[in-house]
Protein backbone atom coordinates (compact mmCIF):
# COMPACT_ATOMS: atom_id res chain seq x y z
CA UNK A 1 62.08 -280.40 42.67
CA UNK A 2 60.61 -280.26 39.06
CA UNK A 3 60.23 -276.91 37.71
CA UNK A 4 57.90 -275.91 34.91
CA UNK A 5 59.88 -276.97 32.19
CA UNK A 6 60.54 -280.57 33.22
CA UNK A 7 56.66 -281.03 33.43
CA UNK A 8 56.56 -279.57 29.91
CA UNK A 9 59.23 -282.07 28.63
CA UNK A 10 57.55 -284.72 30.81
CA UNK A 11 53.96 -283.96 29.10
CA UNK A 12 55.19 -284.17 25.75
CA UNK A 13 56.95 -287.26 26.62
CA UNK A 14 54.11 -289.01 27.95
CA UNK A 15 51.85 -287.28 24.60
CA UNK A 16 54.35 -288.92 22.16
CA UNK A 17 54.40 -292.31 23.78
CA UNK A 18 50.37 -292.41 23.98
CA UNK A 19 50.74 -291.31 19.97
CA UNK A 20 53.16 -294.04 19.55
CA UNK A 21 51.56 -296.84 20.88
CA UNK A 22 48.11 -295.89 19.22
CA UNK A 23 49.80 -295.72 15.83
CA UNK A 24 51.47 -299.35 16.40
CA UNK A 25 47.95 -300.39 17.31
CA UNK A 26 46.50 -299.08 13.95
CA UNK A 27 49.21 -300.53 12.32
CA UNK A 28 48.42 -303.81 13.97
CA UNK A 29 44.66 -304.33 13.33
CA UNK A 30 45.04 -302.99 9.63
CA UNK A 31 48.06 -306.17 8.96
CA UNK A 32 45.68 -308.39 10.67
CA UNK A 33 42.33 -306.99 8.84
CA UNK A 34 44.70 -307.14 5.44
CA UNK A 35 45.55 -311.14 6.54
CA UNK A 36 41.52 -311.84 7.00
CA UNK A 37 40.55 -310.22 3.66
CA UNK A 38 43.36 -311.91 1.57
CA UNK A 39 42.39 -315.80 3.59
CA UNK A 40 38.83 -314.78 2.90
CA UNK A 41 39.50 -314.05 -0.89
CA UNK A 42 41.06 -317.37 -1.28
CA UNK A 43 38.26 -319.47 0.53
CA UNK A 44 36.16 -317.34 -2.47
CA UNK A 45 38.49 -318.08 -5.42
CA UNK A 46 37.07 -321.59 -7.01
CA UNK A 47 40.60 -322.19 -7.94
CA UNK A 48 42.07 -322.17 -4.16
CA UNK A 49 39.47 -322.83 -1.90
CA UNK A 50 39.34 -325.89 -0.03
CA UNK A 51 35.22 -325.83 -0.29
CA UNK A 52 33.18 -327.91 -2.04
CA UNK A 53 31.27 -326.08 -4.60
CA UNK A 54 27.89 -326.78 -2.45
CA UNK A 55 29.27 -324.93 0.50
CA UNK A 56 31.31 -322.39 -1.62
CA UNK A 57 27.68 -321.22 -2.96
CA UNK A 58 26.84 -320.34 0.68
CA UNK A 59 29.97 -319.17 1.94
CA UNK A 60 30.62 -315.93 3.28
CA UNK A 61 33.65 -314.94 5.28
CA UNK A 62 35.33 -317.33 7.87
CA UNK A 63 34.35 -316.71 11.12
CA UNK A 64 37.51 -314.31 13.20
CA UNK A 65 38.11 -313.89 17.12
CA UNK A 66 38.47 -310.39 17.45
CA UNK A 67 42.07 -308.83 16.98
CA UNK A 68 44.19 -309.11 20.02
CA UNK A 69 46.96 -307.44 20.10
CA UNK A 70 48.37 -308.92 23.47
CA UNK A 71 48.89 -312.40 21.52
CA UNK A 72 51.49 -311.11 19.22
CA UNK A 73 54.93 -311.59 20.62
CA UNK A 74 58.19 -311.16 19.47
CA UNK A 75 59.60 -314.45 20.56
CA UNK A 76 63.04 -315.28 21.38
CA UNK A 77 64.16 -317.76 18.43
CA UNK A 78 66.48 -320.47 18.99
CA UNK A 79 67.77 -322.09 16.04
CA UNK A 80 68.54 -325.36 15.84
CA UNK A 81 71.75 -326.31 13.78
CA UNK A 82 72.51 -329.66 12.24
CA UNK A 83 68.55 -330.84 12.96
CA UNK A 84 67.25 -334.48 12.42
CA UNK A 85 64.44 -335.09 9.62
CA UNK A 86 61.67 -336.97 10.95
CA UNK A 87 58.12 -338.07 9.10
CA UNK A 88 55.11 -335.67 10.56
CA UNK A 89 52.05 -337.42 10.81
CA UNK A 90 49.25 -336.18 9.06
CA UNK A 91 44.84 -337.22 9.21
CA UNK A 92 45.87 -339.60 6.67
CA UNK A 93 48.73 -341.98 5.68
CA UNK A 94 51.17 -339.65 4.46
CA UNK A 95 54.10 -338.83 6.53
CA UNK A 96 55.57 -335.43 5.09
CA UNK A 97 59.35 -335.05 5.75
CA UNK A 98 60.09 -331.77 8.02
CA UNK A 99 63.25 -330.95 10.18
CA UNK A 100 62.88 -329.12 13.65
CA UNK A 101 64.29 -325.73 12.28
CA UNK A 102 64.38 -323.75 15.61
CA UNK A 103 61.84 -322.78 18.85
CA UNK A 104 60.45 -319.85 20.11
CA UNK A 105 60.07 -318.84 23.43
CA UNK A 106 57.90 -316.46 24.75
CA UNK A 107 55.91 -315.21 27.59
CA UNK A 108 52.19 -314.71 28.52
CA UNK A 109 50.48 -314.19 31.88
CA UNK A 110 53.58 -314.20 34.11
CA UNK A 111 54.26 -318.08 32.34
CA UNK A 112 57.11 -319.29 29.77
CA UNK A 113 55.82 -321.04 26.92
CA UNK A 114 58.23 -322.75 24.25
CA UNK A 115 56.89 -323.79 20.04
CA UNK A 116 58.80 -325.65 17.69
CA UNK A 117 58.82 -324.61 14.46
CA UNK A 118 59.73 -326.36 11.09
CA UNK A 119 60.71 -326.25 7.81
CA UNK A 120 59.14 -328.94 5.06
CA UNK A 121 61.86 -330.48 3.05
CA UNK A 122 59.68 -330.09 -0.31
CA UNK A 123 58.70 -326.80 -0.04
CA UNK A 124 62.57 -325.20 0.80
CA UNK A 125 63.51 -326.86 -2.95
CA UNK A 126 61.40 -324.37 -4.45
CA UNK A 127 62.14 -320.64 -4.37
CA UNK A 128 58.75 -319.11 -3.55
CA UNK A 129 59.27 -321.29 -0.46
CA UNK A 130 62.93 -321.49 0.65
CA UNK A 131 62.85 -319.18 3.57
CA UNK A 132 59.01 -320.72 4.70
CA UNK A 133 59.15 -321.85 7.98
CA UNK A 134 55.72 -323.32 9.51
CA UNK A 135 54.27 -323.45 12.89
CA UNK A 136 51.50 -325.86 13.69
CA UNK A 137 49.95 -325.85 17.18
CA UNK A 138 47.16 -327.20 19.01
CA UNK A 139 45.40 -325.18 22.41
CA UNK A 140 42.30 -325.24 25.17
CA UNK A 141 40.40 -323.86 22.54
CA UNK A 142 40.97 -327.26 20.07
CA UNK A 143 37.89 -329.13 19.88
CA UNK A 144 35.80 -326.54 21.09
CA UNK A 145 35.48 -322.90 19.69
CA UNK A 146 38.42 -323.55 17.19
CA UNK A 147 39.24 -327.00 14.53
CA UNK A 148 39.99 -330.00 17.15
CA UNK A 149 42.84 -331.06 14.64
CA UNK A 150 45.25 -327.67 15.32
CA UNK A 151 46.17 -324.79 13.60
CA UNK A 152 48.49 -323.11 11.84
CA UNK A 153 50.54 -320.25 11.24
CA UNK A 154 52.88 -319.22 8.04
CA UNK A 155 56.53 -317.86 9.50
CA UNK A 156 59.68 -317.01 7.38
CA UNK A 157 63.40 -317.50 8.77
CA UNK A 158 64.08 -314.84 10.61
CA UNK A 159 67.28 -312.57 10.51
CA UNK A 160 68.18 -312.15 13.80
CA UNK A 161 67.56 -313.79 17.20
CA UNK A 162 64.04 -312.73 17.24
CA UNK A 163 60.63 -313.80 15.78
CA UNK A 164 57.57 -312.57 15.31
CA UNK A 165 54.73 -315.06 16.35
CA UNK A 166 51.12 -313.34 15.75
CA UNK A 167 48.16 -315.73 16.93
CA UNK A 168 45.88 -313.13 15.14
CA UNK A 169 46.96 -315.19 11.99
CA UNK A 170 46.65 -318.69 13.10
CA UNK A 171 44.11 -320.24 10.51
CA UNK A 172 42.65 -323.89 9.85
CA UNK A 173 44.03 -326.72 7.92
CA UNK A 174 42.59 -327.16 5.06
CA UNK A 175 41.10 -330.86 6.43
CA UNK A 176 38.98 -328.44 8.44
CA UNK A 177 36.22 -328.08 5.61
CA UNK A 178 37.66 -331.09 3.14
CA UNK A 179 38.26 -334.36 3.53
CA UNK A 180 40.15 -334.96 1.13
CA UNK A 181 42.74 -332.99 2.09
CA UNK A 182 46.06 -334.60 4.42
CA UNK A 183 47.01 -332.11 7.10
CA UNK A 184 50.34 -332.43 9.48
CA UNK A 185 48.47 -333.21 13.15
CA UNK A 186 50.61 -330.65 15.74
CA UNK A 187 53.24 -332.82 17.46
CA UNK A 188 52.91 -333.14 21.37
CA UNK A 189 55.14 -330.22 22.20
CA UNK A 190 53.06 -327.57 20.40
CA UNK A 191 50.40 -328.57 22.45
CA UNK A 192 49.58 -325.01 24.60
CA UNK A 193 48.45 -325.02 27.61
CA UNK A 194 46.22 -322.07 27.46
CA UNK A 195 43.66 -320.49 25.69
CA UNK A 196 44.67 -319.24 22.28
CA UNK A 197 41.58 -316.61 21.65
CA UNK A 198 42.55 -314.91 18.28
CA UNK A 199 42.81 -316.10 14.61
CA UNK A 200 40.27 -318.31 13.34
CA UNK A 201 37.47 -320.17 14.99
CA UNK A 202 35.43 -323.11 14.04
């Protein structure tokens, strides 16, 4: 039987959780609004963007899916010790040298999904980028309402046995709006199949 005071404890249980979770949510959309201002700064800064001055004269902000919180996980990291370099192709002829530094594995829908991720061998010499870990993928939405070449998104190694993957800041290749630019192509297995509606579109 629950007596007055165990619906009191119950109520205040239930209040705190509902307080909880909307104060993760806040937390949520203001990183993610904090990622689209800084990517939209650079596309603005003549000195980083990957615009030609014509189109940086006319350009505004990139165009966002709206923040969804239900494709952030915290992925189950697996990393992979003593890995084999290979040559990542790229939309031209250069062949970047990356190992296969681990994979996450999360969970969407009731489904399993698996993403390698990798680590560039030129960008670990330096130190800004010795713990940078990158994640390109390509989804239903490729070719359609997002870049047909893939996106990406920026990880660093993690500490534990768990990893954040956020596909609220998956963004384009630079090749997207340049030409001139040579962009890793997503291998086979970080081909999704389902619809990744969040980060940037087309």
């Amino acid at each position: 039987m629950i007596t007055v005071d165990m619906k009191i404890i119950l109520t205040i249980i239930i209040t705190f959780s509902h307080i909880v979770l909307l104060a993760q949510d806040q937390s949520h959309n203001q990183e993610i609004k904090l990622f689209q201002k800084e990517l939209n700064e650079e596309f603005l800064n003549p000195d980083k963007t990957p615009l030609s001055e014509k189109e940086l004269s006319k350009f505004k902000e990139l165009n966002f899916y709206p923040i969804n919180k239900s494709l952030r996980f915290e992925a189950k990291f697996k990393r992979i010790h003593n890995p084999v370099s290979f040559q990542m192709k790229t939309t031209t002829n250069k062949t970047p040298t990356y190992d296969k530094y681990g994979e996450a594995i999360f969970e969407f829908e009731g489904k399993k999904y698996k993403l390698s991720i990798y680590q560039s061998h030129r960008l670990r010499q330096t130190e800004k980028y010795k713990n940078y870990l990158f994640l390109p993928f390509a989804d239903l939405t490729s070719g359609e309402e997002t870049y047909g070449g893939g996106r990406y998104i920026d990880l660093r190694v993690p500490s534990g046995e768990i990893i954040i993957i956020d596909f609220n800041k998956a963004y384009n290749p630079f090749c997207a709006y340049n030409y001139k630019y040579s962009c890793p192509i997503p291998p086979k297995e970080n081909i999704l199949n389902l619809r990744i509606e969040a980060g940037v579109k087309n």
